[in-house]
C-alpha atoms as a PDB file:
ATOM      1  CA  UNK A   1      52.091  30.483   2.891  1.00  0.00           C
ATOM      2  CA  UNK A   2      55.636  30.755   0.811  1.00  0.00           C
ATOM      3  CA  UNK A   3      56.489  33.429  -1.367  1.00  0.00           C
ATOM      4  CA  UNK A   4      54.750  32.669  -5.068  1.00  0.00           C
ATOM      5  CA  UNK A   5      51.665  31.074  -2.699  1.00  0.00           C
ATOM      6  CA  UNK A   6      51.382  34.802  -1.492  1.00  0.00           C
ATOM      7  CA  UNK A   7      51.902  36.083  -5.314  1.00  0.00           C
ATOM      8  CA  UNK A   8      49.519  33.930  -6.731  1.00  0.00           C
ATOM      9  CA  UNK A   9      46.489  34.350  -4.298  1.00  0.00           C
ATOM     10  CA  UNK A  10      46.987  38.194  -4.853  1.00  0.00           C
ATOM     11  CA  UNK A  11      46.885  37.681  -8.852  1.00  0.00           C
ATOM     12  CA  UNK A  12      43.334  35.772  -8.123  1.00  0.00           C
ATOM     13  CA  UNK A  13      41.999  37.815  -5.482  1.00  0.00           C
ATOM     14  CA  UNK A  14      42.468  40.244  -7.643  1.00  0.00           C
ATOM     15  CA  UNK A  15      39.567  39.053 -10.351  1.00  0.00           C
ATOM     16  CA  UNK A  16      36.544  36.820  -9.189  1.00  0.00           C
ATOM     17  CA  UNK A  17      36.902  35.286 -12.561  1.00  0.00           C
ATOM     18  CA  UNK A  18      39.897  33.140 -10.734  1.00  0.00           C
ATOM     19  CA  UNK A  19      38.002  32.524  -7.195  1.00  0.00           C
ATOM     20  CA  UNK A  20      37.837  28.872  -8.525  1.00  0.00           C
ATOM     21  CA  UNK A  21      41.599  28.361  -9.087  1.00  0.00           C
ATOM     22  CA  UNK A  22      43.178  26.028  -6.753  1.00  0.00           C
ATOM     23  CA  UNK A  23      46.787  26.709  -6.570  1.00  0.00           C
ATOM     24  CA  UNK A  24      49.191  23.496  -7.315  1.00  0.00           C
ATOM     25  CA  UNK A  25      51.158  21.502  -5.000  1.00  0.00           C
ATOM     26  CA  UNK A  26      54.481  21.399  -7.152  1.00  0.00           C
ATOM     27  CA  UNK A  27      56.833  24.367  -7.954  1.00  0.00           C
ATOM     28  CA  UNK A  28      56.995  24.256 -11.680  1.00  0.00           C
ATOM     29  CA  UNK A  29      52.443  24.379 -11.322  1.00  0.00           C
ATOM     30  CA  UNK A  30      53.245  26.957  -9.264  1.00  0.00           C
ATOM     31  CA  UNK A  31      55.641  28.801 -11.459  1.00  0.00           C
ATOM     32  CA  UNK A  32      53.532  28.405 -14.521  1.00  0.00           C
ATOM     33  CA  UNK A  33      50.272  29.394 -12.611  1.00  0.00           C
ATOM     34  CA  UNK A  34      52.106  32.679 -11.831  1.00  0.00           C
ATOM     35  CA  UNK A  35      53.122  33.287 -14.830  1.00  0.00           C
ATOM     36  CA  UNK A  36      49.919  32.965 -16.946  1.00  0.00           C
ATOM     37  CA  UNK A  37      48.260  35.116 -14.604  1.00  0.00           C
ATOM     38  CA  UNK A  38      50.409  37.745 -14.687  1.00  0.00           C
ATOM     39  CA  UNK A  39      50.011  36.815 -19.040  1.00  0.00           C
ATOM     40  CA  UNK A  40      46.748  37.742 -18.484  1.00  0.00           C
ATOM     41  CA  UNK A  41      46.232  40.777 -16.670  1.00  0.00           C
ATOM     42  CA  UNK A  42      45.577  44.011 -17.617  1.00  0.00           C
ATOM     43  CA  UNK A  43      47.970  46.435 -16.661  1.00  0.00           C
ATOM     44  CA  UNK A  44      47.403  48.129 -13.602  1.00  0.00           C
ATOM     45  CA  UNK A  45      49.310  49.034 -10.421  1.00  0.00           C
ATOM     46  CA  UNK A  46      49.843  46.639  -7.569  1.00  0.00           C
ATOM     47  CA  UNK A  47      51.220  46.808  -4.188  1.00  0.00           C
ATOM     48  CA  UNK A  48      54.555  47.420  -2.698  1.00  0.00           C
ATOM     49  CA  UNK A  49      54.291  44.351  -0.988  1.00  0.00           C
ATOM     50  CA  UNK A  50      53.330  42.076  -4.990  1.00  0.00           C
ATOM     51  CA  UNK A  51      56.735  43.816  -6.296  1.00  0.00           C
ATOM     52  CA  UNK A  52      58.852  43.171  -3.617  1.00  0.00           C
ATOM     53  CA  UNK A  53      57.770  39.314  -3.534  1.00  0.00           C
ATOM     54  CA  UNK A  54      57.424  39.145  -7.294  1.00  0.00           C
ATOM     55  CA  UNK A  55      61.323  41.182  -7.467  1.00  0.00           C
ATOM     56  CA  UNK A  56      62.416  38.537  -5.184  1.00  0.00           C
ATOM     57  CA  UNK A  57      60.695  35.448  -7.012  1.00  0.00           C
ATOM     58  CA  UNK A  58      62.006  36.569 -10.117  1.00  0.00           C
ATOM     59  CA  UNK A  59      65.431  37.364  -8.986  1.00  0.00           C
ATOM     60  CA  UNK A  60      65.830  33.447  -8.127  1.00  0.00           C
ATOM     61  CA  UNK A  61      64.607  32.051 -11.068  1.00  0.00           C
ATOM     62  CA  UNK A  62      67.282  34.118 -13.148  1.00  0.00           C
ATOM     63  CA  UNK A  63      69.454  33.315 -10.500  1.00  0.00           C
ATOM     64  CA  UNK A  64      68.907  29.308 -11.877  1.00  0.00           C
ATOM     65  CA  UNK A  65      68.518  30.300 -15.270  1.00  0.00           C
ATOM     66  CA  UNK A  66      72.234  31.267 -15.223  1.00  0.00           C
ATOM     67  CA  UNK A  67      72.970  35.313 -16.373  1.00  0.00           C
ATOM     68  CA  UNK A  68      75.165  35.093 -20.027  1.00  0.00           C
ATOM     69  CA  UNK A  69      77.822  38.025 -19.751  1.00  0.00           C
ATOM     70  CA  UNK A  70      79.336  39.297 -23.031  1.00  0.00           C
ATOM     71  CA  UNK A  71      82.883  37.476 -22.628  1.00  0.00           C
ATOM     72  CA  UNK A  72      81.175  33.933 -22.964  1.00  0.00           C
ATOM     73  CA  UNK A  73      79.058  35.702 -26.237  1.00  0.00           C
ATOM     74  CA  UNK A  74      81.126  33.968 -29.498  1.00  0.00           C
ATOM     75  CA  UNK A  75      82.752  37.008 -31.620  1.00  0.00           C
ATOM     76  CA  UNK A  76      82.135  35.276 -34.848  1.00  0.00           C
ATOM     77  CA  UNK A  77      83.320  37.847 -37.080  1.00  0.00           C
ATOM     78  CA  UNK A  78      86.298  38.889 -35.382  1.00  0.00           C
ATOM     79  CA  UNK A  79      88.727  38.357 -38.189  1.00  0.00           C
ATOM     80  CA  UNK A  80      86.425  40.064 -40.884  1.00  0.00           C
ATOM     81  CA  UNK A  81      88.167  43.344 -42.677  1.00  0.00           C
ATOM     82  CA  UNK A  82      84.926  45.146 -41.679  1.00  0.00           C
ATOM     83  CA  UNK A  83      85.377  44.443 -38.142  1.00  0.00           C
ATOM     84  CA  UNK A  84      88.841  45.396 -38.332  1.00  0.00           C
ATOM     85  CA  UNK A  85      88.669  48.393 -40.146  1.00  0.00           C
ATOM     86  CA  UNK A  86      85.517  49.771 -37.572  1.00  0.00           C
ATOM     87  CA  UNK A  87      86.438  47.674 -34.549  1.00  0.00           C
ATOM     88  CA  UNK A  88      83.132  47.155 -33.515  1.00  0.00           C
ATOM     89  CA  UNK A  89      82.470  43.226 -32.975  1.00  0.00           C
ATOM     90  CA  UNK A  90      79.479  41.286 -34.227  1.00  0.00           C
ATOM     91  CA  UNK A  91      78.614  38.618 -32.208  1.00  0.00           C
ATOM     92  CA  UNK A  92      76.275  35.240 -32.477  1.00  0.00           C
ATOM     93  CA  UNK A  93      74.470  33.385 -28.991  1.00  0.00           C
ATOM     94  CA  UNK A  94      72.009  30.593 -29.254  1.00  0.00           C
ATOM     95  CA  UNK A  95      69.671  30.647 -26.196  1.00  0.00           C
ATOM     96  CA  UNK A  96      67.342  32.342 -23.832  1.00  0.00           C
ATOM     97  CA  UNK A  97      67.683  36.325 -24.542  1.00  0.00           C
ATOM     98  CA  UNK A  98      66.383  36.797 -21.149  1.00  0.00           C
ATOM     99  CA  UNK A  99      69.205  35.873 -19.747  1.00  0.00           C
ATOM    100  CA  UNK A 100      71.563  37.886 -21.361  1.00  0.00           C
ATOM    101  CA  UNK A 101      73.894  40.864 -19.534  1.00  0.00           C
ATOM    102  CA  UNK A 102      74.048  43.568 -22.041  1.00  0.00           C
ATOM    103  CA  UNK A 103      72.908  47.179 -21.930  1.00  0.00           C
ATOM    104  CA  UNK A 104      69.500  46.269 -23.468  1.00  0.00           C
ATOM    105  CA  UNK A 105      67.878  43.207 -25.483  1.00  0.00           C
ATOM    106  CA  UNK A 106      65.322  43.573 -28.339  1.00  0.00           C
ATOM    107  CA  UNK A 107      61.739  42.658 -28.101  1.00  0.00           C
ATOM    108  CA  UNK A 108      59.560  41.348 -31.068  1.00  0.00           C
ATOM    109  CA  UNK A 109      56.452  43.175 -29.981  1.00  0.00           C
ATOM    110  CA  UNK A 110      52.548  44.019 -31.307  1.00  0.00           C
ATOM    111  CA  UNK A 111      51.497  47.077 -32.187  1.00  0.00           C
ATOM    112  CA  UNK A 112      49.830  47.334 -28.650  1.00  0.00           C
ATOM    113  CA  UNK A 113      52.973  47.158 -27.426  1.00  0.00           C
ATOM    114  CA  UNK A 114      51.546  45.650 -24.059  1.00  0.00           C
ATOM    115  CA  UNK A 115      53.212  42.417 -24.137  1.00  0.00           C
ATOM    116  CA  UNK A 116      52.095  38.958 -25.452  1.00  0.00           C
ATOM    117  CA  UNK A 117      48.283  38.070 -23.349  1.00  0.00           C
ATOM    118  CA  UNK A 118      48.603  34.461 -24.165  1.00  0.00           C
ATOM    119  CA  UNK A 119      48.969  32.270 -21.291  1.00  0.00           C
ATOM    120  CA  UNK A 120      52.613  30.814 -21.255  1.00  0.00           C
ATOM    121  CA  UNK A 121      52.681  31.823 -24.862  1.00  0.00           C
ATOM    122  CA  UNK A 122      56.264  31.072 -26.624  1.00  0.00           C
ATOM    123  CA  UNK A 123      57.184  34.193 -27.877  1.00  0.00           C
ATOM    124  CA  UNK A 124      59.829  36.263 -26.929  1.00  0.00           C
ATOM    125  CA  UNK A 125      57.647  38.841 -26.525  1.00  0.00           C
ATOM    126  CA  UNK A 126      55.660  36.751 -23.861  1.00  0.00           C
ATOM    127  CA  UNK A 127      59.020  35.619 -22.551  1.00  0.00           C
ATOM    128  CA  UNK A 128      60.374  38.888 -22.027  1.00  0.00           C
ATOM    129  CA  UNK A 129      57.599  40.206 -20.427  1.00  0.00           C
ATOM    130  CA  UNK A 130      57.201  37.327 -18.157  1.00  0.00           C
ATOM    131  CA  UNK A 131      60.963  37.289 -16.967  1.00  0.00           C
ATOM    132  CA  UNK A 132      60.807  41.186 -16.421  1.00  0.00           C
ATOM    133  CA  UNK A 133      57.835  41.339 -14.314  1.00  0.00           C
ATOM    134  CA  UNK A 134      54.464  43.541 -14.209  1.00  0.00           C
ATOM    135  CA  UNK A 135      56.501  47.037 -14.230  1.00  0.00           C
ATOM    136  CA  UNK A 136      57.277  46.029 -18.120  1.00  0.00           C
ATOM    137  CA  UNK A 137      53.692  46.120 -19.117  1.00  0.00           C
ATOM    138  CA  UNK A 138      52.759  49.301 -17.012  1.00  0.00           C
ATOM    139  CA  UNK A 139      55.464  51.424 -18.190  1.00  0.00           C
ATOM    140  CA  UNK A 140      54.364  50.110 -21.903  1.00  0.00           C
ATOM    141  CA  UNK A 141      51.155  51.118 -21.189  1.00  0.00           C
ATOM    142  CA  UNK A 142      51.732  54.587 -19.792  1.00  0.00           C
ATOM    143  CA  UNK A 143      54.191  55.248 -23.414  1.00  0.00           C
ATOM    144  CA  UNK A 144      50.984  54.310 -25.273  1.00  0.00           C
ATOM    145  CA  UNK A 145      48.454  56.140 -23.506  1.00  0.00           C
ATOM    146  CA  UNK A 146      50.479  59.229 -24.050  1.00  0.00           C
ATOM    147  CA  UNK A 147      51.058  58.347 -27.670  1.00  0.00           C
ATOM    148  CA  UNK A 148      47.442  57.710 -28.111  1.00  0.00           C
ATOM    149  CA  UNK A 149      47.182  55.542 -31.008  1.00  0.00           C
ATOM    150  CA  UNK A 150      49.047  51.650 -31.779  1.00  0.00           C
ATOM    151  CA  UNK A 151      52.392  51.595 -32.518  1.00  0.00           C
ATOM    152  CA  UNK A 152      53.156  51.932 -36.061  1.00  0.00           C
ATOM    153  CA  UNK A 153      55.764  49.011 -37.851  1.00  0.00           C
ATOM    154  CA  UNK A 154      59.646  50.064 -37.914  1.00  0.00           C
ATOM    155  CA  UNK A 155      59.370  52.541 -35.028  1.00  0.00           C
ATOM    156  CA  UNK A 156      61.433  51.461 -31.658  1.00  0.00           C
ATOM    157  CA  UNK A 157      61.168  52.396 -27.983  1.00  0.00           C
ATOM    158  CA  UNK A 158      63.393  51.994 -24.734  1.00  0.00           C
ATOM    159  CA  UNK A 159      61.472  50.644 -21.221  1.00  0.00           C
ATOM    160  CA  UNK A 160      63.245  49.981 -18.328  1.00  0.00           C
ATOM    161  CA  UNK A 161      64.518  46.178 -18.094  1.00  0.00           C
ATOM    162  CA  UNK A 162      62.989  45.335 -14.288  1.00  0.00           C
ATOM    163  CA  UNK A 163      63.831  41.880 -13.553  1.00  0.00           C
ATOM    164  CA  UNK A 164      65.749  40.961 -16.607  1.00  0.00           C
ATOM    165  CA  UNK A 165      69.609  41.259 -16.354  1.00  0.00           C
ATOM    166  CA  UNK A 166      70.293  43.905 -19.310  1.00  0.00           C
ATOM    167  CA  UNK A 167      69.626  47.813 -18.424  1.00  0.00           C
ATOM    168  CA  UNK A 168      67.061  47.921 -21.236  1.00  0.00           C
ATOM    169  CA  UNK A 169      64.351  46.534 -23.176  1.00  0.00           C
ATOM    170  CA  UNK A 170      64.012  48.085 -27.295  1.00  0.00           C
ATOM    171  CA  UNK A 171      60.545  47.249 -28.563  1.00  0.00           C
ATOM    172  CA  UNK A 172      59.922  46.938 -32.410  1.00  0.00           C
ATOM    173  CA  UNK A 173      56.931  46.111 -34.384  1.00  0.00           C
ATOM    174  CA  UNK A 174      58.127  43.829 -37.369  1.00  0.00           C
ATOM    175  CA  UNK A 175      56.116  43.788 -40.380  1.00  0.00           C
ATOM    176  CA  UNK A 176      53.430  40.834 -40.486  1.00  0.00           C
ATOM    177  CA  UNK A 177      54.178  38.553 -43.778  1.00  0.00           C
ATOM    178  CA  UNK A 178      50.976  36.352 -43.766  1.00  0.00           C
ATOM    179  CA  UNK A 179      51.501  34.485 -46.976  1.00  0.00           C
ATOM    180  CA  UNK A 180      55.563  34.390 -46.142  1.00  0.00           C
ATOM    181  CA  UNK A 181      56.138  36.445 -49.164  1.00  0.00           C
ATOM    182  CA  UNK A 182      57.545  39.682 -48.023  1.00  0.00           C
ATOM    183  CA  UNK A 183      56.668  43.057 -50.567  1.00  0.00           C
ATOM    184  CA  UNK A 184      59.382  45.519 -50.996  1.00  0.00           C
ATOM    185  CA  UNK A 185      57.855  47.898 -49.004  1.00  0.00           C
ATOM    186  CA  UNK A 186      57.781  45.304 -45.567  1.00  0.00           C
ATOM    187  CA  UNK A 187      61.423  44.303 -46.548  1.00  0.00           C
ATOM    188  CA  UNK A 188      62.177  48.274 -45.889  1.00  0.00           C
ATOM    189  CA  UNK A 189      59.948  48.128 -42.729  1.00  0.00           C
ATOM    190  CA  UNK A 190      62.001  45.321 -41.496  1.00  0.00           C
ATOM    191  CA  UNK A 191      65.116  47.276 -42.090  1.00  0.00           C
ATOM    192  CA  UNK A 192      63.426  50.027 -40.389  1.00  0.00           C
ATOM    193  CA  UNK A 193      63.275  48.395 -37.252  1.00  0.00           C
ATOM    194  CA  UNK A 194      67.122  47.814 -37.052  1.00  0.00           C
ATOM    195  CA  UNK A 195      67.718  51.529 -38.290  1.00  0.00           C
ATOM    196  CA  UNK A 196      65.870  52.675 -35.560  1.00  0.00           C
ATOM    197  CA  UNK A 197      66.662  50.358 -32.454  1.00  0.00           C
ATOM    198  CA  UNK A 198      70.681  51.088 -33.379  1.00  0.00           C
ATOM    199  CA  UNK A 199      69.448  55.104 -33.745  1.00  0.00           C
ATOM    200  CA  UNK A 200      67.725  54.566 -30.098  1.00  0.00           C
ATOM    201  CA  UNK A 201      70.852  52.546 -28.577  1.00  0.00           C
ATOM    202  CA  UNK A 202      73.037  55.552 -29.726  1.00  0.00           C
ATOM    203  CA  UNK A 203      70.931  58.300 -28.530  1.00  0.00           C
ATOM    204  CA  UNK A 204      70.924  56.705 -24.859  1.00  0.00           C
ATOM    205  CA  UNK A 205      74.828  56.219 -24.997  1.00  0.00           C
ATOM    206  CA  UNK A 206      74.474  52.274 -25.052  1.00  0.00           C
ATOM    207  CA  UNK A 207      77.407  50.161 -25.619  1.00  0.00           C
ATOM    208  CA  UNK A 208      76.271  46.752 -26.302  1.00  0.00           C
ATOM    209  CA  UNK A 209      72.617  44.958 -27.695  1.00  0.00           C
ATOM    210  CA  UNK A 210      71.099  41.805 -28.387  1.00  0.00           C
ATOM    211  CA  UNK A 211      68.890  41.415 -31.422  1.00  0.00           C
ATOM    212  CA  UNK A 212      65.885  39.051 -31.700  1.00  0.00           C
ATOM    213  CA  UNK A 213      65.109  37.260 -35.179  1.00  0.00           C
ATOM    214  CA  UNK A 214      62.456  40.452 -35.782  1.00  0.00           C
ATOM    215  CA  UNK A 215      59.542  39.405 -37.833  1.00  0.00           C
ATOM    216  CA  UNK A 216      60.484  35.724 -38.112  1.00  0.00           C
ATOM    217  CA  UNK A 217      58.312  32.534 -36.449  1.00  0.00           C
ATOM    218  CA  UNK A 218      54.765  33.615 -36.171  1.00  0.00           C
ATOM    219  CA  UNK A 219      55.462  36.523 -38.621  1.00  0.00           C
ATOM    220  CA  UNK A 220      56.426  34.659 -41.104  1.00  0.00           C
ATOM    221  CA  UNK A 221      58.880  36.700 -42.971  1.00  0.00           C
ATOM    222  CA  UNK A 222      61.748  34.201 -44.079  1.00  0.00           C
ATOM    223  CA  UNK A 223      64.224  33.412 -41.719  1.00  0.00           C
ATOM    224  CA  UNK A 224      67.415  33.533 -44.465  1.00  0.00           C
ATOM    225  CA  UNK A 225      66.203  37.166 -45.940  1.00  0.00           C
ATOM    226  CA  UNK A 226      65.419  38.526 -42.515  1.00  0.00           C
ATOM    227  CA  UNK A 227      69.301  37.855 -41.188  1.00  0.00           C
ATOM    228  CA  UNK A 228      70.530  39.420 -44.616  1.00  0.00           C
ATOM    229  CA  UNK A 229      68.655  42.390 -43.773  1.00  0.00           C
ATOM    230  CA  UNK A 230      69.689  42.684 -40.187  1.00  0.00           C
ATOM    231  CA  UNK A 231      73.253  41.977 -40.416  1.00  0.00           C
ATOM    232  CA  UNK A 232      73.077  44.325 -43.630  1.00  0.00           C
ATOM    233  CA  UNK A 233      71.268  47.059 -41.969  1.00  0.00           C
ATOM    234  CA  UNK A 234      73.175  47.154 -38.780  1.00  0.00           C
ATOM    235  CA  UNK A 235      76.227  47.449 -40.168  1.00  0.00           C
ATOM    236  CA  UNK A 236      75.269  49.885 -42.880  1.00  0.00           C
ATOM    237  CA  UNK A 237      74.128  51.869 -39.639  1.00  0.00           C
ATOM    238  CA  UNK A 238      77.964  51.764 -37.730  1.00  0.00           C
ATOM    239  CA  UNK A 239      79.765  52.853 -41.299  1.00  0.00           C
ATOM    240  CA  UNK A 240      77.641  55.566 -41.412  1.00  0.00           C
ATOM    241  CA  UNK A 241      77.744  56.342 -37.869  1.00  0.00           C
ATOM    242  CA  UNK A 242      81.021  55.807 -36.826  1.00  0.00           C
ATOM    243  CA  UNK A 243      80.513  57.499 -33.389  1.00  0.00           C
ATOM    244  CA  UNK A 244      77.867  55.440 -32.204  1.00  0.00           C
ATOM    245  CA  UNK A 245      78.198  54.575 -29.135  1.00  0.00           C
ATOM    246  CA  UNK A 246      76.854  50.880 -29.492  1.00  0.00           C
ATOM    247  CA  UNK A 247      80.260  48.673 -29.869  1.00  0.00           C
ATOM    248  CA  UNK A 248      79.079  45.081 -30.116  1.00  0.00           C
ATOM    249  CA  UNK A 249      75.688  44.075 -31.187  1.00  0.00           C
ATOM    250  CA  UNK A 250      74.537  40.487 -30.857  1.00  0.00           C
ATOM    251  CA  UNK A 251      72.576  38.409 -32.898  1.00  0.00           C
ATOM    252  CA  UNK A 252      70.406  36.310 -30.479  1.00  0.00           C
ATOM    253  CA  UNK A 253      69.012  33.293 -32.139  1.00  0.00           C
ATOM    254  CA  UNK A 254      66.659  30.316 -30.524  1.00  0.00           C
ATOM    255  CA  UNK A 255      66.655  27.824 -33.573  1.00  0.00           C
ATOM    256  CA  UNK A 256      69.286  25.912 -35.216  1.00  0.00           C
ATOM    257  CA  UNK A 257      68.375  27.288 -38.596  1.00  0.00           C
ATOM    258  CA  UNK A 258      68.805  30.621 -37.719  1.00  0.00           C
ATOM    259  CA  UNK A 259      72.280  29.650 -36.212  1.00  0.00           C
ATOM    260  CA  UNK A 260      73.467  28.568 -38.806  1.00  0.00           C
ATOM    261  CA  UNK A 261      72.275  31.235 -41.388  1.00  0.00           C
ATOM    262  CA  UNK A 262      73.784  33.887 -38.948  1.00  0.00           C
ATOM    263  CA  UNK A 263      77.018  31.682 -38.736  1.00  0.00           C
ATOM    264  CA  UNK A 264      77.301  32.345 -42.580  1.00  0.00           C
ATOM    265  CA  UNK A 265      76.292  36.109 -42.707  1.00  0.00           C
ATOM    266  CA  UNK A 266      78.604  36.958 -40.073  1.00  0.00           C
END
C-alpha cells in the first residue's frame, strides 16, 4: 500500500460513516479523496505515524506546486514617494498564496476559526488549511477552546504554518456583506482586520506578509472598496509605526479584477 493509500484508509477507519469508500485508482482521486476527508474531520489528534506520512505527502505536492520566494514577488510601487520616503516596499502576486515563502500569509477565516468543512471547497480558507495539514485545525481549535466563545470580526491570530512554506498563518474574520452593500461600521471592521494582522506581524518581529482579498468572493464586500481600504489601512499603519518590523507586505490576489484594481492602488 503507497503512502496516501496508507493516509486515506486511516482517515476512513477512522469513522464507520466511510467503511463504504473505495479508494481510487488514479493519483489526482487519490489526492482529492485525501483531501476532503481531512475537509471533513473534526479536529482531533492522530498518530505519529498519519503526520509523518501526511508531512511527507504534503511536502511533495508543494514540492510540484513550485515555492514563490519574495525576489520573483513584483515591487509595484517601488518608485512611489511613499515608498521612498519609508522604504518599506508594497508588493502585488497573482496566484496560489499557499505557495508563497514569506514569514506568514493571511487567512480569510469564520468565526469558528476551524477551517473551511466543505469538501474541496475553493476558499482560501479551505485551501490553506488543506495545504498545511491537520496540525492547522488542532492548534485552531485548542486557541478557541481557551478563548471560549467564536471569534469576533476584525480581531487576528498567529498559528503555526505546518506544511505551508511561510513561518506563519494570520487568521481574520472579515465582515459578512450579504446584500454587497457594506455599512460604515463593516467598512471599519474591514480596516480592523488589516490594523490588527500588521499590529500582530510587528509584535512577533515579522519582516514580510502576504494579504488575502479579506471579505471579498463569498463575502461579498466589493472588490474595488476592499483594496482601497487595505492598501489605505496598511500603510496608514507603517507611517504611524515606523519601527515595525514588517518591511514588505504583499497583496496576494487570485482574480484578474483584483489585479488590476491593486495594479492601480499601488
Amino acid at each position: 500500500m503507497n503512502r496516501l493509500d496508507c493516509l486515506i484508509q486511516y482517515l476512513i477507519d477512522e469513522d464507520p460513516q466511510y467503511s463504504e469508500i473505495q479508494i481510487p485508482e488514479d493519483l489526482q482521486g487519490k489526492r482529492d479523496l485525501f483531501r476532503a476527508l481531512r475537509n471533513v474531520r473534526e479536529p482531533k489528534p492522530v498518530s505519529e505515524e498519519f503526520l509523518r506520512l501526511q508531512d511527507e505527502e504534503l511536502q511533495a505536492q508543494l514540492q510540484e506546486k513550485g515555492v514563490v520566494e519574495l525576489v520573483d514577488v513584483e515591487d509595484v510601487c517601488r518608485d512611489a514617494p511613499w515608498h521612498v520616503s519609508t522604504g518599506k516596499q508594497l508588493s502585488l502576486w497573482q496566484g496560489d498564496i499557499t505557495r508563497l515563502r514569506v514569514d506568514a500569509i493571511v487567512n480569510a477565516a469564520n468565526a469558528q476559526m476551524l477551517g473551511c468543512f466543505h469538501p474541496l471547497h475553493r476558499c482560501i480558507d479551505n485551501a490553506i488549511h488543506s495545504a498545511a495539514g491537520v496540525q492547522l485545525r488542532e492548534e485552531c481549535h485548542r486557541l478557541m477552546l481557551q478563548q471560549g466563545h467564536l471569534e469576533p470580526t476584525g480581531r487576528a491570530k498567529i498559528t503555526k504554518a505546518y506544511n505551508l512554506p511561510c513561518k506563519y498563518v494570520i487568521h481574520t474574520v472579515g465582515p459578512i456583506i450579504p446584500d454587497g452593500i457594506p455599512t460604515e461600521s463593516q467598512k471599519e471592521q474591514l480596516a480592523s482586520c488589516y490594523r490588527n494582522i500588521m499590529a500582530c506581524a510587528d509584535e512577533n518581529g515579522l519582516e514580510s506578509i502576504a494579504f488575502c482579498c479579506i471579505s471579498t468572493g463569498e463575502f461579498r464586500f466589493p472588490n474595488q472598496l476592499a483594496a482601497e481600504i487595505a492598501v489605505r489601512t496598511v500603510k496608514d499603519y507603517l507611517t504611524v509605526h515606523p519601527d515595525c518590523s514588517v518591511k514588505q507586505v504583499v497583496s496576494n490576489v487570485f482574480k484578474d479584477i483584483d489585479k488590476k484594481i491593486y495594479q492601480r492602488l499601488l
